[in-house]
PDB file of N, CA and C in Angstrom:
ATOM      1  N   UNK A   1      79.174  49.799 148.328  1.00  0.00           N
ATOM      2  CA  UNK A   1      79.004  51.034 149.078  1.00  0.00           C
ATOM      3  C   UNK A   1      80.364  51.677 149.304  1.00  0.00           C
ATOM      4  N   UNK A   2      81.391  50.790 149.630  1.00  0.00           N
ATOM      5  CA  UNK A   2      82.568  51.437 149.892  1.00  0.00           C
ATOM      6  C   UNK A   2      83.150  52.224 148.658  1.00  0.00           C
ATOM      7  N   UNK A   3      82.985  51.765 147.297  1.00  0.00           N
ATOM      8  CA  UNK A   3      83.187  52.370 146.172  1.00  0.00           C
ATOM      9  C   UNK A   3      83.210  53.448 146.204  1.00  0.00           C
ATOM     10  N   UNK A   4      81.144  53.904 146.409  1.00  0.00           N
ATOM     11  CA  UNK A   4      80.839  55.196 146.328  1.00  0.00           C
ATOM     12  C   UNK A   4      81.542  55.982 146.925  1.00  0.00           C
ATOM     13  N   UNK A   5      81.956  55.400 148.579  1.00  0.00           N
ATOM     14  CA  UNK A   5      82.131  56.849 149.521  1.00  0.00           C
ATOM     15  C   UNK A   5      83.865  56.861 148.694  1.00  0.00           C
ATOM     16  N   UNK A   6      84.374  56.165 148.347  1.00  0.00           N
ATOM     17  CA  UNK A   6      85.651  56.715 147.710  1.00  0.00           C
ATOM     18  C   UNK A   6      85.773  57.379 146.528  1.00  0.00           C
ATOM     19  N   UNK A   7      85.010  57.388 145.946  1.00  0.00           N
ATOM     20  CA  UNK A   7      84.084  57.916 144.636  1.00  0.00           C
ATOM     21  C   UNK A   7      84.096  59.214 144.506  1.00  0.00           C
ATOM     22  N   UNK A   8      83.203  59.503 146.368  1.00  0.00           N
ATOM     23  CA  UNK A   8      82.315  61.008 146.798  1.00  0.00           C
ATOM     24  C   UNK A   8      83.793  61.842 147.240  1.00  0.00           C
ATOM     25  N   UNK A   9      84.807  60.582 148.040  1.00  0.00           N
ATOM     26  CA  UNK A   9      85.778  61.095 148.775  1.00  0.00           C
ATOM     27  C   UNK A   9      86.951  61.787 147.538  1.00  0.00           C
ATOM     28  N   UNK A  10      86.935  61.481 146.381  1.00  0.00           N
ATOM     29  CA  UNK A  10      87.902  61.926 145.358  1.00  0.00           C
ATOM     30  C   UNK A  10      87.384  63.068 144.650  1.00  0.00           C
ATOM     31  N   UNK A  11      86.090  62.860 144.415  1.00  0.00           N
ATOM     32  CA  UNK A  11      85.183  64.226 143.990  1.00  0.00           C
ATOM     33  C   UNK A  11      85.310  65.486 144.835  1.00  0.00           C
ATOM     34  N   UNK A  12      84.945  65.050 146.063  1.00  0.00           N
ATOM     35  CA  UNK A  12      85.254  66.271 147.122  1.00  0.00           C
ATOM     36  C   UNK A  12      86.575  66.722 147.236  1.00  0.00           C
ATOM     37  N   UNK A  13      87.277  66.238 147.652  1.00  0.00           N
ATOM     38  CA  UNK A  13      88.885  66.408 147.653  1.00  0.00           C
ATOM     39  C   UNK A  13      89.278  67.271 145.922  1.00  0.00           C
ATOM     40  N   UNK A  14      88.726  66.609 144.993  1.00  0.00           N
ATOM     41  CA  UNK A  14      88.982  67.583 143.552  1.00  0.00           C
ATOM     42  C   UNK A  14      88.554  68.821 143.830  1.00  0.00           C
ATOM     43  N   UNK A  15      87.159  68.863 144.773  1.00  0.00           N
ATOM     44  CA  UNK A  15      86.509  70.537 144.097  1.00  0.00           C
ATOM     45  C   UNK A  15      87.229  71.154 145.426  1.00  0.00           C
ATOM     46  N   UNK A  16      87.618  70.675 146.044  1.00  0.00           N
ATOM     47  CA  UNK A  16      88.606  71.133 147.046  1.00  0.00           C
ATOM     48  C   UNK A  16      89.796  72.108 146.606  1.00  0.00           C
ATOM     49  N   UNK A  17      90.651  71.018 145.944  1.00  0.00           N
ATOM     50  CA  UNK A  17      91.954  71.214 145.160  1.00  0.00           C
ATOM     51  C   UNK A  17      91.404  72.529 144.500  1.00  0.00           C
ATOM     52  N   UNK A  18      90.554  72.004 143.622  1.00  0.00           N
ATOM     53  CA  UNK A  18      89.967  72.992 142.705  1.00  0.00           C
ATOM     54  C   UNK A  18      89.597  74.795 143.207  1.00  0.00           C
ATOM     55  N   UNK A  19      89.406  74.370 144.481  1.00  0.00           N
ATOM     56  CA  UNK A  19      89.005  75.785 145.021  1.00  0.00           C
ATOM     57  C   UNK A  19      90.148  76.679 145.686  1.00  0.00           C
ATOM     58  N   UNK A  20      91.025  75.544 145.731  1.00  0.00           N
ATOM     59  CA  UNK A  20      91.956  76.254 146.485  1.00  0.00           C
ATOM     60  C   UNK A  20      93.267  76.876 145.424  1.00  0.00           C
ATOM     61  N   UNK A  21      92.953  76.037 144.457  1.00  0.00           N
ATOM     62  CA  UNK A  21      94.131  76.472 142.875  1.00  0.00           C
ATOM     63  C   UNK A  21      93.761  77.875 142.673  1.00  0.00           C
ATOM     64  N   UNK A  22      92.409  77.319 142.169  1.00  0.00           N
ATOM     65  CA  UNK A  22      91.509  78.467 141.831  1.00  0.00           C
ATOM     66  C   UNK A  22      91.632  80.311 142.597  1.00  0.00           C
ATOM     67  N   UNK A  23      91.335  80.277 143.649  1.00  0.00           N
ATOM     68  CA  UNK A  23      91.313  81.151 144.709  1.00  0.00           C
ATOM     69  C   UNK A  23      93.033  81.853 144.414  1.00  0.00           C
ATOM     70  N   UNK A  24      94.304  80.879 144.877  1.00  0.00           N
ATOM     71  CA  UNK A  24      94.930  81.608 144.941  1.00  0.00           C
ATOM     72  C   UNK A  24      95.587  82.074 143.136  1.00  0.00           C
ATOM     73  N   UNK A  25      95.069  81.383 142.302  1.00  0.00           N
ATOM     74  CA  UNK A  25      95.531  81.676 140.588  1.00  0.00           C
ATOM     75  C   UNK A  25      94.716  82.942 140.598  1.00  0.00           C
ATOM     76  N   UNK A  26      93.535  83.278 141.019  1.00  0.00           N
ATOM     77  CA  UNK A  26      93.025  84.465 141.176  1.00  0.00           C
ATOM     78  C   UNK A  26      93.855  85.604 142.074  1.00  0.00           C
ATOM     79  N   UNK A  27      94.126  85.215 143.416  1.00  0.00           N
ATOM     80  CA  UNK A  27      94.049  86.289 144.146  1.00  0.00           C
ATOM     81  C   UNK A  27      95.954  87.124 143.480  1.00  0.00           C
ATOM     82  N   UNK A  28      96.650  85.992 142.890  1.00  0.00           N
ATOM     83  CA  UNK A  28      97.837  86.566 142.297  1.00  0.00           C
ATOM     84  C   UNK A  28      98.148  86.897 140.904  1.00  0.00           C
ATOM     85  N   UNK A  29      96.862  86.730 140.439  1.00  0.00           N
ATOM     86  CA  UNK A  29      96.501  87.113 138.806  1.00  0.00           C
ATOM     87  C   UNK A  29      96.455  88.849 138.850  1.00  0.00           C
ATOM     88  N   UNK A  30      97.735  89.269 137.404  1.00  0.00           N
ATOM     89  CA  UNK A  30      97.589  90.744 137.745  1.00  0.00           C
ATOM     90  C   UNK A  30      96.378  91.479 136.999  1.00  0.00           C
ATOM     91  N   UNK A  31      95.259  91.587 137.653  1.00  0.00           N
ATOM     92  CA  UNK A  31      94.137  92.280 136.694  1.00  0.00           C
ATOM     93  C   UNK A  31      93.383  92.766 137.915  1.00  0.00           C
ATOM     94  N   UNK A  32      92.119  94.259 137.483  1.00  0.00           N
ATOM     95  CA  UNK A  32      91.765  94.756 138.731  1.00  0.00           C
ATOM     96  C   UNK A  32      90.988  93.864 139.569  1.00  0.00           C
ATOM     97  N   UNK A  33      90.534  94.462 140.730  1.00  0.00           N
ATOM     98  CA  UNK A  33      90.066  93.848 141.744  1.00  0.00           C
ATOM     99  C   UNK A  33      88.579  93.598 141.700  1.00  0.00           C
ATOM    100  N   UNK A  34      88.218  94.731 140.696  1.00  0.00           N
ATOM    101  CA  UNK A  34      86.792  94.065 140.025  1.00  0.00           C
ATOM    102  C   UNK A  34      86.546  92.519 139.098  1.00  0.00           C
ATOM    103  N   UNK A  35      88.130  92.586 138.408  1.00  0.00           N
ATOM    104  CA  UNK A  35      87.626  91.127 137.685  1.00  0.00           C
ATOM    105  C   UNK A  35      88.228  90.369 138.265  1.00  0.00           C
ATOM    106  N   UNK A  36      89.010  90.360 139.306  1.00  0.00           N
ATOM    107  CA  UNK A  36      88.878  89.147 140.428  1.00  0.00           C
ATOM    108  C   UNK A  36      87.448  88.961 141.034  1.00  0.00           C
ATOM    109  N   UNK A  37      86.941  90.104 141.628  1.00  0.00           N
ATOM    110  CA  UNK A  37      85.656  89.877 142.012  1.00  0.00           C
ATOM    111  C   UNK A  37      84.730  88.924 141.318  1.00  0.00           C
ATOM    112  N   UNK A  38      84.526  89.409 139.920  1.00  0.00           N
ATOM    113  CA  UNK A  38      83.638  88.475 139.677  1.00  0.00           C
ATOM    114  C   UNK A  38      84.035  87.487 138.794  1.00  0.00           C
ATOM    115  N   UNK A  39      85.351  87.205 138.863  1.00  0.00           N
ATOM    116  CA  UNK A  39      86.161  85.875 138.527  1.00  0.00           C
ATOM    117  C   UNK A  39      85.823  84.699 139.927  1.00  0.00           C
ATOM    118  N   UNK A  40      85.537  85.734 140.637  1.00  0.00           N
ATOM    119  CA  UNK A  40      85.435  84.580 142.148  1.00  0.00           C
ATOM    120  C   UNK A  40      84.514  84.082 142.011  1.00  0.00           C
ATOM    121  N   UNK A  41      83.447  85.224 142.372  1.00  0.00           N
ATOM    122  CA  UNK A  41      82.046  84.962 141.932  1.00  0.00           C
ATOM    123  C   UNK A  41      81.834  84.038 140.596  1.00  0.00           C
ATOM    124  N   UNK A  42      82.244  84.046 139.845  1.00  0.00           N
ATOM    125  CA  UNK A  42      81.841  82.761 138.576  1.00  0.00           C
ATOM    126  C   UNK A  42      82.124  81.727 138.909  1.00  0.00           C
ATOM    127  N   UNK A  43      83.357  81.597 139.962  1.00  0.00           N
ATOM    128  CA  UNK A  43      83.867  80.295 140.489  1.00  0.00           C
ATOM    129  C   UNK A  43      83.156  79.617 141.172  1.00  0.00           C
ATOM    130  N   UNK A  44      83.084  80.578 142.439  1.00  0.00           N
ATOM    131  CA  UNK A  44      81.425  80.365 143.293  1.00  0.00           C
ATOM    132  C   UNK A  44      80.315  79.635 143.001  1.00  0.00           C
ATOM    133  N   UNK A  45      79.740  80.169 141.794  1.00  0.00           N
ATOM    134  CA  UNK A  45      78.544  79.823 141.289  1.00  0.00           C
ATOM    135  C   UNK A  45      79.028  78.581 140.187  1.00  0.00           C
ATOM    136  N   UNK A  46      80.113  78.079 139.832  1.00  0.00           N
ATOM    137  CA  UNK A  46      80.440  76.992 139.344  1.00  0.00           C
ATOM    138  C   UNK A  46      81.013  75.983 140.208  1.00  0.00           C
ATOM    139  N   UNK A  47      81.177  76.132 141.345  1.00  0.00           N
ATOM    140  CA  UNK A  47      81.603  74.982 142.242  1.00  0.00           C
ATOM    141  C   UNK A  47      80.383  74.886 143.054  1.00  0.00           C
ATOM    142  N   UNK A  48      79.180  75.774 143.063  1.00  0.00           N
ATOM    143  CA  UNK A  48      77.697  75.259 143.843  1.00  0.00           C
ATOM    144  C   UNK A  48      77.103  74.728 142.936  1.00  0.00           C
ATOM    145  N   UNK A  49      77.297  75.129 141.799  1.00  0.00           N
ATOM    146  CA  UNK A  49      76.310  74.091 140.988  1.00  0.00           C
ATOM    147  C   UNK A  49      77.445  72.619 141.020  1.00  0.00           C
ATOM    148  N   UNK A  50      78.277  72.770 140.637  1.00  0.00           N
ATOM    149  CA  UNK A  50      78.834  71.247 141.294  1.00  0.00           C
ATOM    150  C   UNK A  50      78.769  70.495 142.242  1.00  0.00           C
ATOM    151  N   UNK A  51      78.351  71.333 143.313  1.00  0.00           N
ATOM    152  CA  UNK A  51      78.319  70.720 144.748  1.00  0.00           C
ATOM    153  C   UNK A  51      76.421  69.900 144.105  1.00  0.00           C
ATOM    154  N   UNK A  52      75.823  71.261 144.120  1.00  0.00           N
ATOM    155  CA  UNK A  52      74.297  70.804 143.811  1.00  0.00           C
ATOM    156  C   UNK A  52      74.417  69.255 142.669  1.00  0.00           C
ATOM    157  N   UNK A  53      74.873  69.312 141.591  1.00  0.00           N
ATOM    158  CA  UNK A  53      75.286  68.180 140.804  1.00  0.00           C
ATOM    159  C   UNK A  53      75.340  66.816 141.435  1.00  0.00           C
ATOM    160  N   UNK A  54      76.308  66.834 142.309  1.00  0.00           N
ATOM    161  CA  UNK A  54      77.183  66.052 143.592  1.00  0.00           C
ATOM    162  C   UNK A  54      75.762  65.983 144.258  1.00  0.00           C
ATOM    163  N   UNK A  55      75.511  66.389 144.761  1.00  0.00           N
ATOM    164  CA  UNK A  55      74.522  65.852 145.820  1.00  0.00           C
ATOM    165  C   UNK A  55      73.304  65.475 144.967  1.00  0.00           C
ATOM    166  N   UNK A  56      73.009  65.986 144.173  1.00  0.00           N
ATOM    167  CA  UNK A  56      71.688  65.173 143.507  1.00  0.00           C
ATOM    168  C   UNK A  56      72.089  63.625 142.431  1.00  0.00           C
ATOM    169  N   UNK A  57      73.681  63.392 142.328  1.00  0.00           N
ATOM    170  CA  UNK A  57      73.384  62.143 142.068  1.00  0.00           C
ATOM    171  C   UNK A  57      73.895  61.337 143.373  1.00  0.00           C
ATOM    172  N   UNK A  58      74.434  61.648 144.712  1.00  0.00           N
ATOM    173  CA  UNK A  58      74.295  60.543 145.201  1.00  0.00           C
ATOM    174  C   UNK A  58      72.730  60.655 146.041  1.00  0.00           C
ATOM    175  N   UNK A  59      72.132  61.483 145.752  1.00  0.00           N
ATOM    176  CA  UNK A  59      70.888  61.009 145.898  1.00  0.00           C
ATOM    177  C   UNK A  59      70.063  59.831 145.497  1.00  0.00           C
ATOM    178  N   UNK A  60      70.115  60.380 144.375  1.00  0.00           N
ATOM    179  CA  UNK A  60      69.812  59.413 142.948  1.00  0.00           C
ATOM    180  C   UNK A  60      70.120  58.067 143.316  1.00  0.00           C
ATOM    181  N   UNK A  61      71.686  57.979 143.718  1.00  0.00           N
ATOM    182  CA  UNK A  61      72.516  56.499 144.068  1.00  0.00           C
ATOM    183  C   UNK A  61      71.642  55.737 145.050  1.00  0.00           C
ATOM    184  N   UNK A  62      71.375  56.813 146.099  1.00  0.00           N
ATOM    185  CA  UNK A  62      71.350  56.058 147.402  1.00  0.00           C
ATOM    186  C   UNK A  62      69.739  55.598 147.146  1.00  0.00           C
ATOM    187  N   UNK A  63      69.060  56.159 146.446  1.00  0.00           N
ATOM    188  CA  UNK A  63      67.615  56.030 145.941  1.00  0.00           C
ATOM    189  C   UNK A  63      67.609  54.831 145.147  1.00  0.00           C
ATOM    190  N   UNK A  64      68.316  54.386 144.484  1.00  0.00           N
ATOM    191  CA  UNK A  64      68.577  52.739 143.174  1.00  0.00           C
ATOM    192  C   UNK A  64      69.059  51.844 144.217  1.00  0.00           C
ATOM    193  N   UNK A  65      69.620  52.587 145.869  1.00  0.00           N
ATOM    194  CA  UNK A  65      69.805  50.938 146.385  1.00  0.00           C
ATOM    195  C   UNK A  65      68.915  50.870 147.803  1.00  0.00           C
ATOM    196  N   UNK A  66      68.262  51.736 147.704  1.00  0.00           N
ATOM    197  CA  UNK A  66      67.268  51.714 148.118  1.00  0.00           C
ATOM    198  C   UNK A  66      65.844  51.194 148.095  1.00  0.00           C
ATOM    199  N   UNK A  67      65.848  51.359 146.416  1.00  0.00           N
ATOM    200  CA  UNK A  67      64.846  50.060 145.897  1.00  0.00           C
ATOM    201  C   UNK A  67      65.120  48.772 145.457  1.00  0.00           C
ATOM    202  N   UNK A  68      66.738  48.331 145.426  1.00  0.00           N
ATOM    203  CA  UNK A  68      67.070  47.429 144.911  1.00  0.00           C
ATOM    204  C   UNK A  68      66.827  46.607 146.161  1.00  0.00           C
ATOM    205  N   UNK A  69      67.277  47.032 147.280  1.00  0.00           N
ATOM    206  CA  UNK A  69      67.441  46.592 148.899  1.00  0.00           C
ATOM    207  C   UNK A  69      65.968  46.329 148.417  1.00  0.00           C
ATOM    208  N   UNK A  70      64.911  46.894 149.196  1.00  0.00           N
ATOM    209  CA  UNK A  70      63.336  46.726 148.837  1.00  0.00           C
ATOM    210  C   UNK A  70      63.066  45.417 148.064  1.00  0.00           C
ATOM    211  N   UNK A  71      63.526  45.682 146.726  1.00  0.00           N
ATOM    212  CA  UNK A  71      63.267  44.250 146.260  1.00  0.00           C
ATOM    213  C   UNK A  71      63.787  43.018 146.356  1.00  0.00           C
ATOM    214  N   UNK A  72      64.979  43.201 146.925  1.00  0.00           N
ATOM    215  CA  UNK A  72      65.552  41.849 147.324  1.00  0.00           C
ATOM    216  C   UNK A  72      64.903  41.181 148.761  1.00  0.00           C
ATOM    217  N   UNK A  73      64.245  42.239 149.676  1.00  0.00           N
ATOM    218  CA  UNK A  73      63.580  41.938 150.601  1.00  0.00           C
ATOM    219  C   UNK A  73      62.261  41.443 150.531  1.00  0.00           C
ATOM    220  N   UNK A  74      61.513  41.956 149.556  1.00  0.00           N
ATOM    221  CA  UNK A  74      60.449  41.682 148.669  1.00  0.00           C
ATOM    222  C   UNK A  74      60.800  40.457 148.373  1.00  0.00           C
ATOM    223  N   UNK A  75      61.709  40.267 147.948  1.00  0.00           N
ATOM    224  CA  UNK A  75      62.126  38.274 146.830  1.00  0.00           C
ATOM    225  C   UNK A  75      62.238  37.360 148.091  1.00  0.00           C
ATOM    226  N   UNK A  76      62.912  37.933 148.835  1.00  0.00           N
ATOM    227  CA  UNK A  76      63.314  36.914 149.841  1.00  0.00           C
ATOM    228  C   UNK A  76      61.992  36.729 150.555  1.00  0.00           C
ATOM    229  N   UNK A  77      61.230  37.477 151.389  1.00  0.00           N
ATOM    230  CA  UNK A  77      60.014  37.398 151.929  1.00  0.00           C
ATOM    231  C   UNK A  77      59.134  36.571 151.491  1.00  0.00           C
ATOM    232  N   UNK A  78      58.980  36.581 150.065  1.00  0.00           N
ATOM    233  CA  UNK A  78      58.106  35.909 148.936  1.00  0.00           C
ATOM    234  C   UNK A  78      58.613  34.575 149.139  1.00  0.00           C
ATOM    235  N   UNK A  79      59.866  33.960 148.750  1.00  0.00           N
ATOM    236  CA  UNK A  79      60.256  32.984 149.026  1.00  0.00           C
ATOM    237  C   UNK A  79      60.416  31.965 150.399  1.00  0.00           C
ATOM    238  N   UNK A  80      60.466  33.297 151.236  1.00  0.00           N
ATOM    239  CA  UNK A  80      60.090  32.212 152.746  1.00  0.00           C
ATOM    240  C   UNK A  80      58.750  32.034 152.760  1.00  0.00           C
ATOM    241  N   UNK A  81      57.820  32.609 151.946  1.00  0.00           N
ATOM    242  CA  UNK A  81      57.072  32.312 152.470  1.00  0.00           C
ATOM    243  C   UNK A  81      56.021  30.833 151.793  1.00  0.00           C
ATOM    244  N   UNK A  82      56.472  30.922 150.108  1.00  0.00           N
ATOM    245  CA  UNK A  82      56.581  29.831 149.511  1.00  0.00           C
ATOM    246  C   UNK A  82      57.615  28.626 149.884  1.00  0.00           C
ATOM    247  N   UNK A  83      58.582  28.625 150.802  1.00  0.00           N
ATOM    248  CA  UNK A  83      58.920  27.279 151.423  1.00  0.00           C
ATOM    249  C   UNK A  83      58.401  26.810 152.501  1.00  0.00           C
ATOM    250  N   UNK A  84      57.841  27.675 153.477  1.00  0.00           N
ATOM    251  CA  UNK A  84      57.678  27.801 154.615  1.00  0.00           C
ATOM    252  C   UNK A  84      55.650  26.944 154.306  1.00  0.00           C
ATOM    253  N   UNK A  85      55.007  27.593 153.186  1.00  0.00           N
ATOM    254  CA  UNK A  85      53.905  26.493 153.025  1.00  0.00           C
ATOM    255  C   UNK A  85      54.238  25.417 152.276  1.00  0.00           C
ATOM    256  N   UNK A  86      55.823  25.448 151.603  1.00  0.00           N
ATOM    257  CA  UNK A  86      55.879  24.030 151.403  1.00  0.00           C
ATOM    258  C   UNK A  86      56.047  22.995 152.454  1.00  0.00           C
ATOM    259  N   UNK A  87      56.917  23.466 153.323  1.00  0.00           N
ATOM    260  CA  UNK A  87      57.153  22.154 154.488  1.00  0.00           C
ATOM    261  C   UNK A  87      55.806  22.033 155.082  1.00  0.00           C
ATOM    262  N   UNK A  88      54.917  23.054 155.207  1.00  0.00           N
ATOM    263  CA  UNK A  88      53.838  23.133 156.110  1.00  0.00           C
ATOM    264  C   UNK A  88      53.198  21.745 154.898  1.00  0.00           C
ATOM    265  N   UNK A  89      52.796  22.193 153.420  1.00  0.00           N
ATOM    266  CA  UNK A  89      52.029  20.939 153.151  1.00  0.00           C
ATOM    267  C   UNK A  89      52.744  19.442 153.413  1.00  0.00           C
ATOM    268  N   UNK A  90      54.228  19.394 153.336  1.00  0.00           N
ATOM    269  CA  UNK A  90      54.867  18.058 153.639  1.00  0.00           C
ATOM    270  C   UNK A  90      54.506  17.529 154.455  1.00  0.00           C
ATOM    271  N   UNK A  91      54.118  18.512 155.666  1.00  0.00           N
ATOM    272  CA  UNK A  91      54.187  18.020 157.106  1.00  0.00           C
ATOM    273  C   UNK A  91      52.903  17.445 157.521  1.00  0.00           C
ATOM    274  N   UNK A  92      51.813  18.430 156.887  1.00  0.00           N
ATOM    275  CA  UNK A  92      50.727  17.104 157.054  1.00  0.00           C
ATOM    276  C   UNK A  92      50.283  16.186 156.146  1.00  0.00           C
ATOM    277  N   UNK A  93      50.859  16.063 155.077  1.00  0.00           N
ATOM    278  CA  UNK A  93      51.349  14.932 154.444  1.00  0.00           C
ATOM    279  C   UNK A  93      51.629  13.883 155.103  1.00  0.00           C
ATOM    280  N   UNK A  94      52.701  13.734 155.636  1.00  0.00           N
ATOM    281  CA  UNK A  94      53.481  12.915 156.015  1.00  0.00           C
ATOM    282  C   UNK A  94      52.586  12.792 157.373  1.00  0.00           C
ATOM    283  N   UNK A  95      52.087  13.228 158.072  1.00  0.00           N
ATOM    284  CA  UNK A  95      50.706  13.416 159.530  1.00  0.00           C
ATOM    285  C   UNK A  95      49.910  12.414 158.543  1.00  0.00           C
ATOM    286  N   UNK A  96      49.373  12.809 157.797  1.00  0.00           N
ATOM    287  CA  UNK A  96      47.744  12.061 157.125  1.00  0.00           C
ATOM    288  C   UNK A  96      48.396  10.520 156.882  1.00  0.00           C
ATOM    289  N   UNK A  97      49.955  10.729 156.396  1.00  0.00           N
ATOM    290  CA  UNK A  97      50.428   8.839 156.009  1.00  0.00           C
ATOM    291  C   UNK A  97      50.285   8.114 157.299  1.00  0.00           C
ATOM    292  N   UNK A  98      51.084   8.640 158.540  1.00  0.00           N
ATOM    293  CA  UNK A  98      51.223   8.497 159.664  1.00  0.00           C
ATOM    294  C   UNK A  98      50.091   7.792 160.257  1.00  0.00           C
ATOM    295  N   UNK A  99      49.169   9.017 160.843  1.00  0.00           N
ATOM    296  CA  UNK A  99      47.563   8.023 161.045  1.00  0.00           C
ATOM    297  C   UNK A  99      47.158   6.987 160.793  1.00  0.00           C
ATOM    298  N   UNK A 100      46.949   7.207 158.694  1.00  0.00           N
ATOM    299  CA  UNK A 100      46.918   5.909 158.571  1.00  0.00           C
ATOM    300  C   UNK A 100      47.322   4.627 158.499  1.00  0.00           C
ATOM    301  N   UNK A 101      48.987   4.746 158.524  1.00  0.00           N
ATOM    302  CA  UNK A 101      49.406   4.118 158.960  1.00  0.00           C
ATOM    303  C   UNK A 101      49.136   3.198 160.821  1.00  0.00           C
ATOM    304  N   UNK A 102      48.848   4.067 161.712  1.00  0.00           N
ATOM    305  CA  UNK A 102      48.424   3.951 163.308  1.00  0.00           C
ATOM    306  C   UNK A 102      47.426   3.358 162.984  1.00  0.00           C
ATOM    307  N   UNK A 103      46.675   4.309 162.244  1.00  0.00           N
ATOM    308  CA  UNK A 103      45.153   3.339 162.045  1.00  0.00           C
ATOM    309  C   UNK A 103      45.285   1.727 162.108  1.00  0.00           C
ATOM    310  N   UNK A 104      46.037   1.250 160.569  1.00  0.00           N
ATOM    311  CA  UNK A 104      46.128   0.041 160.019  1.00  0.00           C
ATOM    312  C   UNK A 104      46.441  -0.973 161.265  1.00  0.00           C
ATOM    313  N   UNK A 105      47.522   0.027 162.012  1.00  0.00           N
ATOM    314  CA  UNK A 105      48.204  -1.164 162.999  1.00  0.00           C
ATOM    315  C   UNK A 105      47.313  -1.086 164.391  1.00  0.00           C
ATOM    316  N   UNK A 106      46.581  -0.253 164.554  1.00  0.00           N
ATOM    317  CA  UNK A 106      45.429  -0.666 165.820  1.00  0.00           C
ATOM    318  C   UNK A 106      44.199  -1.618 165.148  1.00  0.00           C
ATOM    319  N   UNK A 107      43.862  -1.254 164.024  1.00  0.00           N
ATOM    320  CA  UNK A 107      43.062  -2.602 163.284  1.00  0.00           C
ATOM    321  C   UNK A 107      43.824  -3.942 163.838  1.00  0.00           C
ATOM    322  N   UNK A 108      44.609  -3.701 163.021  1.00  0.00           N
ATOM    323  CA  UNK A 108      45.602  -5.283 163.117  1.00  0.00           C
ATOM    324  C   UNK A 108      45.376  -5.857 164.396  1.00  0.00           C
ATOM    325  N   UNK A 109      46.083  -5.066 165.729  1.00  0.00           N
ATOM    326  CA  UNK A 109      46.244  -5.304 167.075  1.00  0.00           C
ATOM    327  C   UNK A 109      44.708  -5.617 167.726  1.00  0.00           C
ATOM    328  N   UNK A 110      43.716  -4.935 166.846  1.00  0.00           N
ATOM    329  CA  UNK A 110      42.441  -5.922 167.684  1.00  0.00           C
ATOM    330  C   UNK A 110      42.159  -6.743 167.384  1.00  0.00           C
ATOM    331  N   UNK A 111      42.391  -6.961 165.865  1.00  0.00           N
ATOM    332  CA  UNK A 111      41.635  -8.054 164.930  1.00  0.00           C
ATOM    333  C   UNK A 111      42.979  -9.662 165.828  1.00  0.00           C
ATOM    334  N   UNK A 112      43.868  -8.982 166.076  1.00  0.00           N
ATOM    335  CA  UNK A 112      44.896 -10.182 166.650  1.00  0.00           C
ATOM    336  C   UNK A 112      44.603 -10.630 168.060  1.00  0.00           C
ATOM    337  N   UNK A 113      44.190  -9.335 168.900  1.00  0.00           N
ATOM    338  CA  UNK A 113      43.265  -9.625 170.561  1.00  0.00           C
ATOM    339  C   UNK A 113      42.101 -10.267 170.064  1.00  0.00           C
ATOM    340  N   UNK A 114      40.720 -10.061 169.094  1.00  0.00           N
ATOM    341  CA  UNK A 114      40.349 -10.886 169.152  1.00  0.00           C
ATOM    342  C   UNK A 114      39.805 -12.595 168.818  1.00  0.00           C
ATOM    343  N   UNK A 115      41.651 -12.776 168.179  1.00  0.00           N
ATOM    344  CA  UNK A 115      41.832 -14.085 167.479  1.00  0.00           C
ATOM    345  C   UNK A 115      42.036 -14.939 168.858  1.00  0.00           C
ATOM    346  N   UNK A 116      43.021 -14.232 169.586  1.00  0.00           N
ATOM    347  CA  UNK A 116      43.780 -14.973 170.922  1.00  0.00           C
ATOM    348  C   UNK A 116      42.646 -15.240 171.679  1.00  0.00           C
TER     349      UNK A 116
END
């Protein structure tokens, strides 16, 4: 994530630079004030479609880790929940040995009360 915003932060800062080169290479360029005008204006409309550009791929970005997040939450969920019925079957596993084990040894303990 930190990438991106340094990414977004060098992009911006360019069309920055860019606007500000731009602007004054225009405003001291000797030609009339009409084709500055729409020298600006072309600029204009080429640094919004850049901006528009710019914002529809970190859209895009924030949208791929958005589902990537999703699925890793998805994996992980899935997986607790396949360990979580594994210990559960261990556990009465090891309950069902148990018993019978208790069982065996309360047999024993009467069959020994009624030897004595």
């Amino acid at each position: 994530m930190n990438r991106q915003n340094d990414h977004t932060k060098t992009v911006l800062l360019a069309i920055g630079a860019g606007l500000l080169g731009a602007s004054v290479a225009l405003l001291f360029a000797p030609q009339s004030g009409k084709k500055t005008r729409r020298g600006l204006q072309r600029f204009g409309g080429n640094v919004s479609r850049r901006a528009e550009d710019l914002y529809e791929d970190l859209t895009d970005r924030l949208e791929e880790m958005v589902t990537a997040a999703e699925t890793i939450g998805s994996n992980g969920l899935e997986k607790g929940k396949e360990t979580g019925q594994k210990i559960q079957n261990e556990l009465v596993r090891r309950l069902e040995a148990s018993k019978d084990l208790i069982s065996k040894q309360i047999t024993r303990i009467e069959s020994l009360r009624k030897a004595s």
